[in-house]
PDB file of N, CA and C in Angstrom:
ATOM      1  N   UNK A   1     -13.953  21.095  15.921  1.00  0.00           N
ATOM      2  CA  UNK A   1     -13.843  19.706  16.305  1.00  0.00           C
ATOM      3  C   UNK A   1     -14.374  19.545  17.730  1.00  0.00           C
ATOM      4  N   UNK A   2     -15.015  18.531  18.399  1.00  0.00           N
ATOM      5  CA  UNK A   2     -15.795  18.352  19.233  1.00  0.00           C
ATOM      6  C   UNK A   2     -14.227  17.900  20.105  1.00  0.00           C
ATOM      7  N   UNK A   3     -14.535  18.451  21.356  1.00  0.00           N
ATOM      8  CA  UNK A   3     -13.891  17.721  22.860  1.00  0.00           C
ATOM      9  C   UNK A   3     -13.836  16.263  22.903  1.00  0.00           C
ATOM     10  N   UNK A   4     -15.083  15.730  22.705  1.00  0.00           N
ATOM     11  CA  UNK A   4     -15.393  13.858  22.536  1.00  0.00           C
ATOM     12  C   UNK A   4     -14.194  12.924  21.433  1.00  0.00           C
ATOM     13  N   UNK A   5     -13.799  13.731  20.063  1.00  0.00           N
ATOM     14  CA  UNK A   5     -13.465  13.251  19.309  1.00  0.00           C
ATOM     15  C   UNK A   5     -11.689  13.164  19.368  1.00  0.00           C
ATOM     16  N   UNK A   6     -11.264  14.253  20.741  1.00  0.00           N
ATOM     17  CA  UNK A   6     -10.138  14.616  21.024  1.00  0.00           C
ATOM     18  C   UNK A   6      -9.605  13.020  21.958  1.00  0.00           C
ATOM     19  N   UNK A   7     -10.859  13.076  22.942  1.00  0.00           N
ATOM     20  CA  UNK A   7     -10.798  11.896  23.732  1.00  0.00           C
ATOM     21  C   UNK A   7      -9.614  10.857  23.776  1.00  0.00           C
ATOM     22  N   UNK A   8     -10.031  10.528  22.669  1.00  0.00           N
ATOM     23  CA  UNK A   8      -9.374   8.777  22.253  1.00  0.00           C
ATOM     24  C   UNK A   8      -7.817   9.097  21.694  1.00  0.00           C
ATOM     25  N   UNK A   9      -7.512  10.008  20.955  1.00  0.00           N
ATOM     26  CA  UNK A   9      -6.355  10.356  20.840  1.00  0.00           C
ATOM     27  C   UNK A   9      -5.518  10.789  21.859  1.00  0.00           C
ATOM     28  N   UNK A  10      -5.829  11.633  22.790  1.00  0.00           N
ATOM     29  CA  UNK A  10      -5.345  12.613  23.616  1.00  0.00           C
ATOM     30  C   UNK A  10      -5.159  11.028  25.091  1.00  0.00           C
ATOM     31  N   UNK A  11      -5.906  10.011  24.767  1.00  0.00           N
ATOM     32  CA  UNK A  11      -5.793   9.021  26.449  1.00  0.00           C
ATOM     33  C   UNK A  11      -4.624   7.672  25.643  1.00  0.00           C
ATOM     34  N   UNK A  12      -4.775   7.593  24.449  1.00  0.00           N
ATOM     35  CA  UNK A  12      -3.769   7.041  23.768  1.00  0.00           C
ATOM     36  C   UNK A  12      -2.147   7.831  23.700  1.00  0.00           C
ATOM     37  N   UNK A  13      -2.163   9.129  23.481  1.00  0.00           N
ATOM     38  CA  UNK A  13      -0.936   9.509  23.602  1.00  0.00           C
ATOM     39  C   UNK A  13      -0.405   9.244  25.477  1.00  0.00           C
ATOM     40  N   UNK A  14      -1.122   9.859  26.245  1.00  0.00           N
ATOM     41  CA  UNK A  14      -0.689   9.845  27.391  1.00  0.00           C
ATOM     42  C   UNK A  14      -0.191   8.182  27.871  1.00  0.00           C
ATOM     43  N   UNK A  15      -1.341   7.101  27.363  1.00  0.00           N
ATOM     44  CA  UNK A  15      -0.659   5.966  28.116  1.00  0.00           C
ATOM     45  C   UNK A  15       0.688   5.348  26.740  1.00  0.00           C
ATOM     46  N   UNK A  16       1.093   5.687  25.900  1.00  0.00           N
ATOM     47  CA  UNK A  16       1.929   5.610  25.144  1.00  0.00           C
ATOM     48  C   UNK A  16       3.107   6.086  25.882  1.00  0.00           C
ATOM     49  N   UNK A  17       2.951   7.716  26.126  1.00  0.00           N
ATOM     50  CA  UNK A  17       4.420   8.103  26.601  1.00  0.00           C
ATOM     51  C   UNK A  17       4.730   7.827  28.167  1.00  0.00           C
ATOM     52  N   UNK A  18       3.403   7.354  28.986  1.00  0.00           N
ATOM     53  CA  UNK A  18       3.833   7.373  30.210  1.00  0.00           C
ATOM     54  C   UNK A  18       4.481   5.425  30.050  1.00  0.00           C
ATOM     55  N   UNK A  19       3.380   4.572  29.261  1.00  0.00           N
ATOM     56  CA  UNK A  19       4.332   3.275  29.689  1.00  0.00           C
ATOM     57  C   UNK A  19       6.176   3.480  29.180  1.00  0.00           C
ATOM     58  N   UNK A  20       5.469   4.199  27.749  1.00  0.00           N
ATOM     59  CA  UNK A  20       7.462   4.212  26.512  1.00  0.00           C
ATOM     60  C   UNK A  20       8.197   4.228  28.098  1.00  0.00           C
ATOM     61  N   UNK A  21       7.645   5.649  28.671  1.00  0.00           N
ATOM     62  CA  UNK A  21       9.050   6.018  29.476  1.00  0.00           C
ATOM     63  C   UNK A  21       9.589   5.386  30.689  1.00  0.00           C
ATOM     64  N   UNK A  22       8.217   4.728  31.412  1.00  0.00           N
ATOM     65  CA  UNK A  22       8.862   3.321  32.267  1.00  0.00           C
ATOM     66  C   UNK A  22       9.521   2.535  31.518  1.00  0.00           C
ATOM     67  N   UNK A  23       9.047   1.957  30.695  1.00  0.00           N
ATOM     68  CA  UNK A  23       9.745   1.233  29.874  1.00  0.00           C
ATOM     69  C   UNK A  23      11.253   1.064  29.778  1.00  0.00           C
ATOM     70  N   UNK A  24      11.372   2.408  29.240  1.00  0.00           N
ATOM     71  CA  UNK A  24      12.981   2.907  28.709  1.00  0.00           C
ATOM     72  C   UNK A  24      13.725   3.524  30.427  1.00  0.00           C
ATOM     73  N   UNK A  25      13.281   3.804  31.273  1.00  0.00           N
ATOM     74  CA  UNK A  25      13.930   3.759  32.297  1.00  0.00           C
ATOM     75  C   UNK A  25      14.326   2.587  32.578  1.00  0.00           C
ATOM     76  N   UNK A  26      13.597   1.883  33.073  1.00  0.00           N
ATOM     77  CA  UNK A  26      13.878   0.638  33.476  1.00  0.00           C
ATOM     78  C   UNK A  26      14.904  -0.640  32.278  1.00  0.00           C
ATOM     79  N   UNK A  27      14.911  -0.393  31.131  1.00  0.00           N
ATOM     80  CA  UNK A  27      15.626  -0.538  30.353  1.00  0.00           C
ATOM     81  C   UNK A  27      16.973  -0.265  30.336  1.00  0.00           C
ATOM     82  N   UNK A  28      17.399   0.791  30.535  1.00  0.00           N
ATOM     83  CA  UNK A  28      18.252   2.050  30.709  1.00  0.00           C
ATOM     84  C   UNK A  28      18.282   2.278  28.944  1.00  0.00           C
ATOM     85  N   UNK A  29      17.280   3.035  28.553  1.00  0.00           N
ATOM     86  CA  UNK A  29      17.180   3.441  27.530  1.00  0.00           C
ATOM     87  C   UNK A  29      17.042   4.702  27.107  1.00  0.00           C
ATOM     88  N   UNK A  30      17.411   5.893  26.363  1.00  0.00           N
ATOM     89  CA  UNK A  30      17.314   6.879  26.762  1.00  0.00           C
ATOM     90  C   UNK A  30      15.715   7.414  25.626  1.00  0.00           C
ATOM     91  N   UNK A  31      14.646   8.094  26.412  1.00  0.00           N
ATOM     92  CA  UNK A  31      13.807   8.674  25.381  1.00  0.00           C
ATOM     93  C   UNK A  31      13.822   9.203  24.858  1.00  0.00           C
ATOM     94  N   UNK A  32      14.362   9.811  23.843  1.00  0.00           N
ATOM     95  CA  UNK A  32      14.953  11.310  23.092  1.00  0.00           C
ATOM     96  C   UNK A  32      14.005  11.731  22.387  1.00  0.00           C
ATOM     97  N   UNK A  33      13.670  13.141  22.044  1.00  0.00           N
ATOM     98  CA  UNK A  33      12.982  13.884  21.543  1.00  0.00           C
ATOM     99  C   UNK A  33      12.324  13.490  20.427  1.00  0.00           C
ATOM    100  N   UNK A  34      12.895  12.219  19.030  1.00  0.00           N
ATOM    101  CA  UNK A  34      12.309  11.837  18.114  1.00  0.00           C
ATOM    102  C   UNK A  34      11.849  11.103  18.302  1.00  0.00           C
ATOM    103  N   UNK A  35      12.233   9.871  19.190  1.00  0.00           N
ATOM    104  CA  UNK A  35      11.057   9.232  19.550  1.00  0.00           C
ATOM    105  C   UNK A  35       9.691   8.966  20.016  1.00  0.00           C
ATOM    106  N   UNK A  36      10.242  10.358  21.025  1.00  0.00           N
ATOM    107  CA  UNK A  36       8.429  11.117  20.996  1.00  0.00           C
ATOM    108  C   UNK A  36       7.668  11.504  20.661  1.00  0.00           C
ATOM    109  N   UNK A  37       8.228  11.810  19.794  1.00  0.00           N
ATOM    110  CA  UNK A  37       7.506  12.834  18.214  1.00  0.00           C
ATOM    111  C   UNK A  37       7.149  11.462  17.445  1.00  0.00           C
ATOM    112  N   UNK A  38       7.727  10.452  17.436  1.00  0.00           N
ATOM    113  CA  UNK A  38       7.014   9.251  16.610  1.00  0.00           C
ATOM    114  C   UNK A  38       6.128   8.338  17.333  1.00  0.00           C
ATOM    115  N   UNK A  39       6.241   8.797  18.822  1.00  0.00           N
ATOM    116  CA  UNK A  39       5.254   8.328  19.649  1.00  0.00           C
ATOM    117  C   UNK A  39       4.030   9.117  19.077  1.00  0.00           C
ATOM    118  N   UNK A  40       3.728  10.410  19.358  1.00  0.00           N
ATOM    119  CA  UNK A  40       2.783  11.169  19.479  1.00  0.00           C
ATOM    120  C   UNK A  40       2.259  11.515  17.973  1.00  0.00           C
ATOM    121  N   UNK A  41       3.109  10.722  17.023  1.00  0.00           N
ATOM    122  CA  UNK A  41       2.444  10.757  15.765  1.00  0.00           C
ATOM    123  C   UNK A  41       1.068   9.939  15.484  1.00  0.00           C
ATOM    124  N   UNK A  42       1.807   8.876  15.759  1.00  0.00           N
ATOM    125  CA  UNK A  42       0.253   7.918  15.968  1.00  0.00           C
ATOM    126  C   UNK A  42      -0.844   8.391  16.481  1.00  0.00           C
ATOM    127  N   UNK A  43      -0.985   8.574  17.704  1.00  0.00           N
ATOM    128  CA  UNK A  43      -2.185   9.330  18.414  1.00  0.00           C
ATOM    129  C   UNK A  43      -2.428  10.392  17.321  1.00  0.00           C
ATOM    130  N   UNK A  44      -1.884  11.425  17.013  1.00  0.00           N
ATOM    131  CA  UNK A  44      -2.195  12.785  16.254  1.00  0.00           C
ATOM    132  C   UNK A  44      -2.981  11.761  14.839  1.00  0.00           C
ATOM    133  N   UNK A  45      -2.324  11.313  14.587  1.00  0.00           N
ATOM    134  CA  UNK A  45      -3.339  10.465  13.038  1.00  0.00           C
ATOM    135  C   UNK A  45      -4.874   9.520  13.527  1.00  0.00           C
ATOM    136  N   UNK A  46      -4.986   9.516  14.887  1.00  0.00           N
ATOM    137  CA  UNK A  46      -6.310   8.852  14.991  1.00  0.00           C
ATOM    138  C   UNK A  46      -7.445  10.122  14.657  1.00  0.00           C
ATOM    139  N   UNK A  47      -6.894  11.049  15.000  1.00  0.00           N
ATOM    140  CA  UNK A  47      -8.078  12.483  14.649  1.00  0.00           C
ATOM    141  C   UNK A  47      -8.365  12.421  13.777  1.00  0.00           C
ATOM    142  N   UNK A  48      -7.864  12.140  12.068  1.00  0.00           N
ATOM    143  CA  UNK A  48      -8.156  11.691  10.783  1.00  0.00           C
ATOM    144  C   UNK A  48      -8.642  10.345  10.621  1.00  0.00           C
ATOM    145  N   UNK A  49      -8.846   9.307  11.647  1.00  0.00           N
ATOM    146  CA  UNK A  49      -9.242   8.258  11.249  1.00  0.00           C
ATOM    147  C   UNK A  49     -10.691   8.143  10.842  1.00  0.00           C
ATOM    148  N   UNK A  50     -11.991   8.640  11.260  1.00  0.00           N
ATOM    149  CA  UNK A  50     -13.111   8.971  10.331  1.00  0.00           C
ATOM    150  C   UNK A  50     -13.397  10.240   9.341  1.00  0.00           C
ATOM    151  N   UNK A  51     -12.438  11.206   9.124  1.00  0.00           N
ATOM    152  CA  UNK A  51     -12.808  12.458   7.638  1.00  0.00           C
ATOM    153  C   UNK A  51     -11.580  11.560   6.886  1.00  0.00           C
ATOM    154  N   UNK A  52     -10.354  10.787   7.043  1.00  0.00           N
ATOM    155  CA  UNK A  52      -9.572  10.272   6.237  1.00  0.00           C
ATOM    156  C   UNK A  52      -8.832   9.497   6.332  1.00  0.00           C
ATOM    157  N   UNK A  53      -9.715   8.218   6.369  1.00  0.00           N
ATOM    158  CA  UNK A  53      -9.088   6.707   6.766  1.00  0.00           C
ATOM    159  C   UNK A  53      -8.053   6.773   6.012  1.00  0.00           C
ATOM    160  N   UNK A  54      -7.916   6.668   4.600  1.00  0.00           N
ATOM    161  CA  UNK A  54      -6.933   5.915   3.671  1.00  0.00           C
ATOM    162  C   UNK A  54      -5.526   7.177   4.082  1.00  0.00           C
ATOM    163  N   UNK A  55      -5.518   8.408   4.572  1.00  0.00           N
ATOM    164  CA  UNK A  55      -4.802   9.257   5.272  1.00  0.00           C
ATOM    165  C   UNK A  55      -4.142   8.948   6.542  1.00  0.00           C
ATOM    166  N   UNK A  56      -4.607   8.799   6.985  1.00  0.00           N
ATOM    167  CA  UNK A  56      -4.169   7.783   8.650  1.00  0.00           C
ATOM    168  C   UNK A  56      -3.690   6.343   8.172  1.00  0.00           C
ATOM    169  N   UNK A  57      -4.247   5.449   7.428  1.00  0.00           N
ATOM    170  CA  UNK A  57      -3.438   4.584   7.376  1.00  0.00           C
ATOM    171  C   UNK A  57      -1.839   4.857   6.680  1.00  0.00           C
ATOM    172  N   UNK A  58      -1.982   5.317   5.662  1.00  0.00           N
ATOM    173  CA  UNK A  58      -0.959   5.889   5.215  1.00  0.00           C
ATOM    174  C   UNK A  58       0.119   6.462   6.230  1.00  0.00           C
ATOM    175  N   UNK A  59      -0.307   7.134   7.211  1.00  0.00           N
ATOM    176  CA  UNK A  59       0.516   7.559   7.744  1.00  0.00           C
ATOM    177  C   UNK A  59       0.999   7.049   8.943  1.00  0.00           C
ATOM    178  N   UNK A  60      -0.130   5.686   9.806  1.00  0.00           N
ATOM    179  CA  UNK A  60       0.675   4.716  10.227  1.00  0.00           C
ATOM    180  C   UNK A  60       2.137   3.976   9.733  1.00  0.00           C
ATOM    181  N   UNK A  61       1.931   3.867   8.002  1.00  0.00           N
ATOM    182  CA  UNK A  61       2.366   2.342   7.716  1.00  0.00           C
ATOM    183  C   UNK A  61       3.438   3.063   7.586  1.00  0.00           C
ATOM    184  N   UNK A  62       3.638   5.313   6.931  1.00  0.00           N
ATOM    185  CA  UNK A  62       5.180   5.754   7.440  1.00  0.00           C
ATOM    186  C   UNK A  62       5.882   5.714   8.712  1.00  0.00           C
ATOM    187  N   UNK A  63       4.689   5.890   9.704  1.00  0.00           N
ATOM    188  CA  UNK A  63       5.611   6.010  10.789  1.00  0.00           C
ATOM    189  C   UNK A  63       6.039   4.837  11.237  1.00  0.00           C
ATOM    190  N   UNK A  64       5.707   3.344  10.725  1.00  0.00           N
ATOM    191  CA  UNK A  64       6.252   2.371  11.458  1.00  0.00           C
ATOM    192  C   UNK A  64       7.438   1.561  10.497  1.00  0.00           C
ATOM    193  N   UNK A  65       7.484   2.583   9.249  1.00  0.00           N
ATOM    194  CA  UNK A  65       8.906   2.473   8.312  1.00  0.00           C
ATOM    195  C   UNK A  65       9.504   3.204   9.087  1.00  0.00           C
ATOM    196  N   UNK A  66       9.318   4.136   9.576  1.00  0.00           N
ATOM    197  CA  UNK A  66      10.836   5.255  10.261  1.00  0.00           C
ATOM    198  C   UNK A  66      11.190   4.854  11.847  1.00  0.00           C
ATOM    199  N   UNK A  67      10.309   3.969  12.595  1.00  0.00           N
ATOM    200  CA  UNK A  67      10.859   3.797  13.852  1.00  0.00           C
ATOM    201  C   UNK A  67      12.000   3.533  13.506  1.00  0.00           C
ATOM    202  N   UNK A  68      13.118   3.684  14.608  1.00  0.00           N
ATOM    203  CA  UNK A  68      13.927   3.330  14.608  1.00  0.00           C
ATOM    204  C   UNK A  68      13.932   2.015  15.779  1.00  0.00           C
ATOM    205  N   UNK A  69      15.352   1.163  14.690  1.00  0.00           N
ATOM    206  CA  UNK A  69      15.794   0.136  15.542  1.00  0.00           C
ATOM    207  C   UNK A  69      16.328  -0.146  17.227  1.00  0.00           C
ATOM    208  N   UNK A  70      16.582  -0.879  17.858  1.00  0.00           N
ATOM    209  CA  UNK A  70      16.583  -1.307  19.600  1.00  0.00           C
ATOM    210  C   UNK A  70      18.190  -0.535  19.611  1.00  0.00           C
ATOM    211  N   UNK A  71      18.293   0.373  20.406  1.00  0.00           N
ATOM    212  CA  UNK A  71      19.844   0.509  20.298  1.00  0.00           C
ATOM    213  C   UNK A  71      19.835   0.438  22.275  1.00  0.00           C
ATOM    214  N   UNK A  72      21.208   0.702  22.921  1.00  0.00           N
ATOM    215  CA  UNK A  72      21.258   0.954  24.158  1.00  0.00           C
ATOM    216  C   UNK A  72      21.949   2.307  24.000  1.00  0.00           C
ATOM    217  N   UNK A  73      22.257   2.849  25.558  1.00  0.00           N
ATOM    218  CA  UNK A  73      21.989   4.357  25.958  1.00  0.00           C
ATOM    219  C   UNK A  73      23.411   4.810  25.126  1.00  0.00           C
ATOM    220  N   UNK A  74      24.428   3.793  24.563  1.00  0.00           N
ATOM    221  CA  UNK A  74      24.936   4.400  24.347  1.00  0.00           C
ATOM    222  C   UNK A  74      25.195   4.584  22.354  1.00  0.00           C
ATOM    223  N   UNK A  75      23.947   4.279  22.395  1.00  0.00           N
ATOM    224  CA  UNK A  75      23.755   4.175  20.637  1.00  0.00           C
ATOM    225  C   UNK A  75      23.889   2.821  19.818  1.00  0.00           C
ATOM    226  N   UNK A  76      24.727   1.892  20.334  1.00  0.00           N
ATOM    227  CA  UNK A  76      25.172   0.592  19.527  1.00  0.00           C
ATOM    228  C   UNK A  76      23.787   0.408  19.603  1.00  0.00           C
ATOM    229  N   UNK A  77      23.959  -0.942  18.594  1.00  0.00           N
ATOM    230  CA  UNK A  77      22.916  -1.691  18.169  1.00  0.00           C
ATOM    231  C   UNK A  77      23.003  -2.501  19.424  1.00  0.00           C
ATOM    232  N   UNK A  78      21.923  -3.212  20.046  1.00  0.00           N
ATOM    233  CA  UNK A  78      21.774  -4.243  20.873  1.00  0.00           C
ATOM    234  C   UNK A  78      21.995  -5.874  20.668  1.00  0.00           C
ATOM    235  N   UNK A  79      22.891  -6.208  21.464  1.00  0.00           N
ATOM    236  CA  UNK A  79      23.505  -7.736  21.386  1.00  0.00           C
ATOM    237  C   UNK A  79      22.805  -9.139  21.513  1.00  0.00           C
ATOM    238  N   UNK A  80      21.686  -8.510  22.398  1.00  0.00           N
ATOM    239  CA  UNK A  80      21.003  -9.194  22.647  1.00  0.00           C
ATOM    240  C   UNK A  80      20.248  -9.914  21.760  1.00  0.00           C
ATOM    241  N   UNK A  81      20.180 -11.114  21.804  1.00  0.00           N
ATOM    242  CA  UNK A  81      19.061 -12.131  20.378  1.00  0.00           C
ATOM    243  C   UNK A  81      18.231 -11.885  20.340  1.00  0.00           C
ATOM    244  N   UNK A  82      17.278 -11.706  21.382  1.00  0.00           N
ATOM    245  CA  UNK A  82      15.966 -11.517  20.995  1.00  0.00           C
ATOM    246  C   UNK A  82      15.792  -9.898  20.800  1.00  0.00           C
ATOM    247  N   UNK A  83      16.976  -9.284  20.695  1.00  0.00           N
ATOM    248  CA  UNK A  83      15.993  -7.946  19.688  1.00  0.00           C
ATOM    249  C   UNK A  83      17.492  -7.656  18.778  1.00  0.00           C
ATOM    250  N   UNK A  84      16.535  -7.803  17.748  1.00  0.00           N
ATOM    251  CA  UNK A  84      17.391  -7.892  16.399  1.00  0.00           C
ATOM    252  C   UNK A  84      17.876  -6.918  15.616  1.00  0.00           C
ATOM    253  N   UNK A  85      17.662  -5.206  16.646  1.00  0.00           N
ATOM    254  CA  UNK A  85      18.150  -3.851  16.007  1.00  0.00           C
ATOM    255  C   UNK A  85      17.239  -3.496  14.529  1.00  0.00           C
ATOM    256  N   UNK A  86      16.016  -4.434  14.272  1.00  0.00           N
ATOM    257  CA  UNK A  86      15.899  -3.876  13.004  1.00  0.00           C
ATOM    258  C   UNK A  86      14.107  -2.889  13.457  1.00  0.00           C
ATOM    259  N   UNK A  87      14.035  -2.322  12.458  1.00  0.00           N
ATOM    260  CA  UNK A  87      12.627  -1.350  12.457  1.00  0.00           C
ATOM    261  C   UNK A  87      11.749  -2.442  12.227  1.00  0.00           C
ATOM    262  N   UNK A  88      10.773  -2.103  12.151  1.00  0.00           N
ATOM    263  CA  UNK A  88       9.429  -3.237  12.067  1.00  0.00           C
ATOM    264  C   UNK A  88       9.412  -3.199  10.100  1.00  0.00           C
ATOM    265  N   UNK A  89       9.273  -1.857   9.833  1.00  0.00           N
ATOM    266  CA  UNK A  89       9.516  -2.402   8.483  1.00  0.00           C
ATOM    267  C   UNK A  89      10.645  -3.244   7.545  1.00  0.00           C
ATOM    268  N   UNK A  90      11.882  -3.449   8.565  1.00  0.00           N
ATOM    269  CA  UNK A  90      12.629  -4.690   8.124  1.00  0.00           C
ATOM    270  C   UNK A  90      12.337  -5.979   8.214  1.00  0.00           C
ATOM    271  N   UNK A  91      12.010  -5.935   9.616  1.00  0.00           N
ATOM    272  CA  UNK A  91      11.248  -7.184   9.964  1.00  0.00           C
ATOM    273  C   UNK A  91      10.159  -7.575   8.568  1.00  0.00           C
ATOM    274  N   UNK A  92       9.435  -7.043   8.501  1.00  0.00           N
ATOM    275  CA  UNK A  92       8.296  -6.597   7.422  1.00  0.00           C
ATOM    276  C   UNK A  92       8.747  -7.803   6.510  1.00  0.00           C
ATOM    277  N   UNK A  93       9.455  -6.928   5.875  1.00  0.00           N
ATOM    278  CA  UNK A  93      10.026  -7.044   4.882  1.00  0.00           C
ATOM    279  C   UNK A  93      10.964  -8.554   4.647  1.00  0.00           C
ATOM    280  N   UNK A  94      11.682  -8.979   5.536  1.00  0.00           N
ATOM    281  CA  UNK A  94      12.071 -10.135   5.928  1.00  0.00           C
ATOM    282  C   UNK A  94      10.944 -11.528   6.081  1.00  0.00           C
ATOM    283  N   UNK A  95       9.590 -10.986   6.018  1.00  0.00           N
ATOM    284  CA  UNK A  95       8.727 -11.956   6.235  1.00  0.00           C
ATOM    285  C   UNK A  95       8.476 -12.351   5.032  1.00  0.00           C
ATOM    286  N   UNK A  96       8.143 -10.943   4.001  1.00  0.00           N
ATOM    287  CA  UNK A  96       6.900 -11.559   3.296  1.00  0.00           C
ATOM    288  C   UNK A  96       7.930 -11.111   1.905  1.00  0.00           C
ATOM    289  N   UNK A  97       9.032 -10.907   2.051  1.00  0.00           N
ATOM    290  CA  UNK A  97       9.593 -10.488   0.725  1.00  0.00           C
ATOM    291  C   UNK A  97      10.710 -11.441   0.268  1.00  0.00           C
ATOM    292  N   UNK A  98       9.963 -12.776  -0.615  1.00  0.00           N
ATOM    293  CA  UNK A  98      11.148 -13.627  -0.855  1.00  0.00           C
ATOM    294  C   UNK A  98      12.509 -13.037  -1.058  1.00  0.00           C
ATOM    295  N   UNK A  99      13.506 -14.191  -0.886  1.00  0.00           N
ATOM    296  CA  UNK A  99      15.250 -13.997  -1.261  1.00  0.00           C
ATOM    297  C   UNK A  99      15.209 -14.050  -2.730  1.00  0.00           C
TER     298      UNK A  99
END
């Protein structure tokens, strides 16, 4: 695999985990080990995005079923209204999946 093709993955993971973790400091959120690993999933699936698009997408649309929901440092769900504790694939799902 060429150095060039590493590029775009490898400058995507870095500004991923360096904003997540301002982010979650300043939050008081804690970053824990799986979340990073579902950070750094994404980036790792852009390397398959030209030998195996329909592979990478696929494996976007898992990893953004398994995020997990907004909690605070000390695990509860968050009270706050505007974040609603759910994964994006609830949300999802809440949009486009009649009652």
């Amino acid at each position: 695999m060429r150095r060039r093709a590493l590029f775009l993955p490898m400058a995507v993971a870095v500004i991923q985990i360096v904003g997540t973790h301002m982010a979650a400091w300043r939050q008081g959120v804690d970053l824990t080990v799986g979340r990073v690993a579902l950070l750094l999933a994404g980036p790792a699936l852009l390397i398959f995005r030209r030998r195996s698009p329909d592979l990478a997408a696929a494996g976007c649309a898992a990893l953004s079923a398994a995020a997990p929901g907004r909690t605070d440092r000390s695990g509860a769900r968050s009270a706050d209204p505007g974040r609603t504790g759910k994964n994006s694939a609830e949300i999802v799902a809440e949009l486009f999946i009649p009652r």
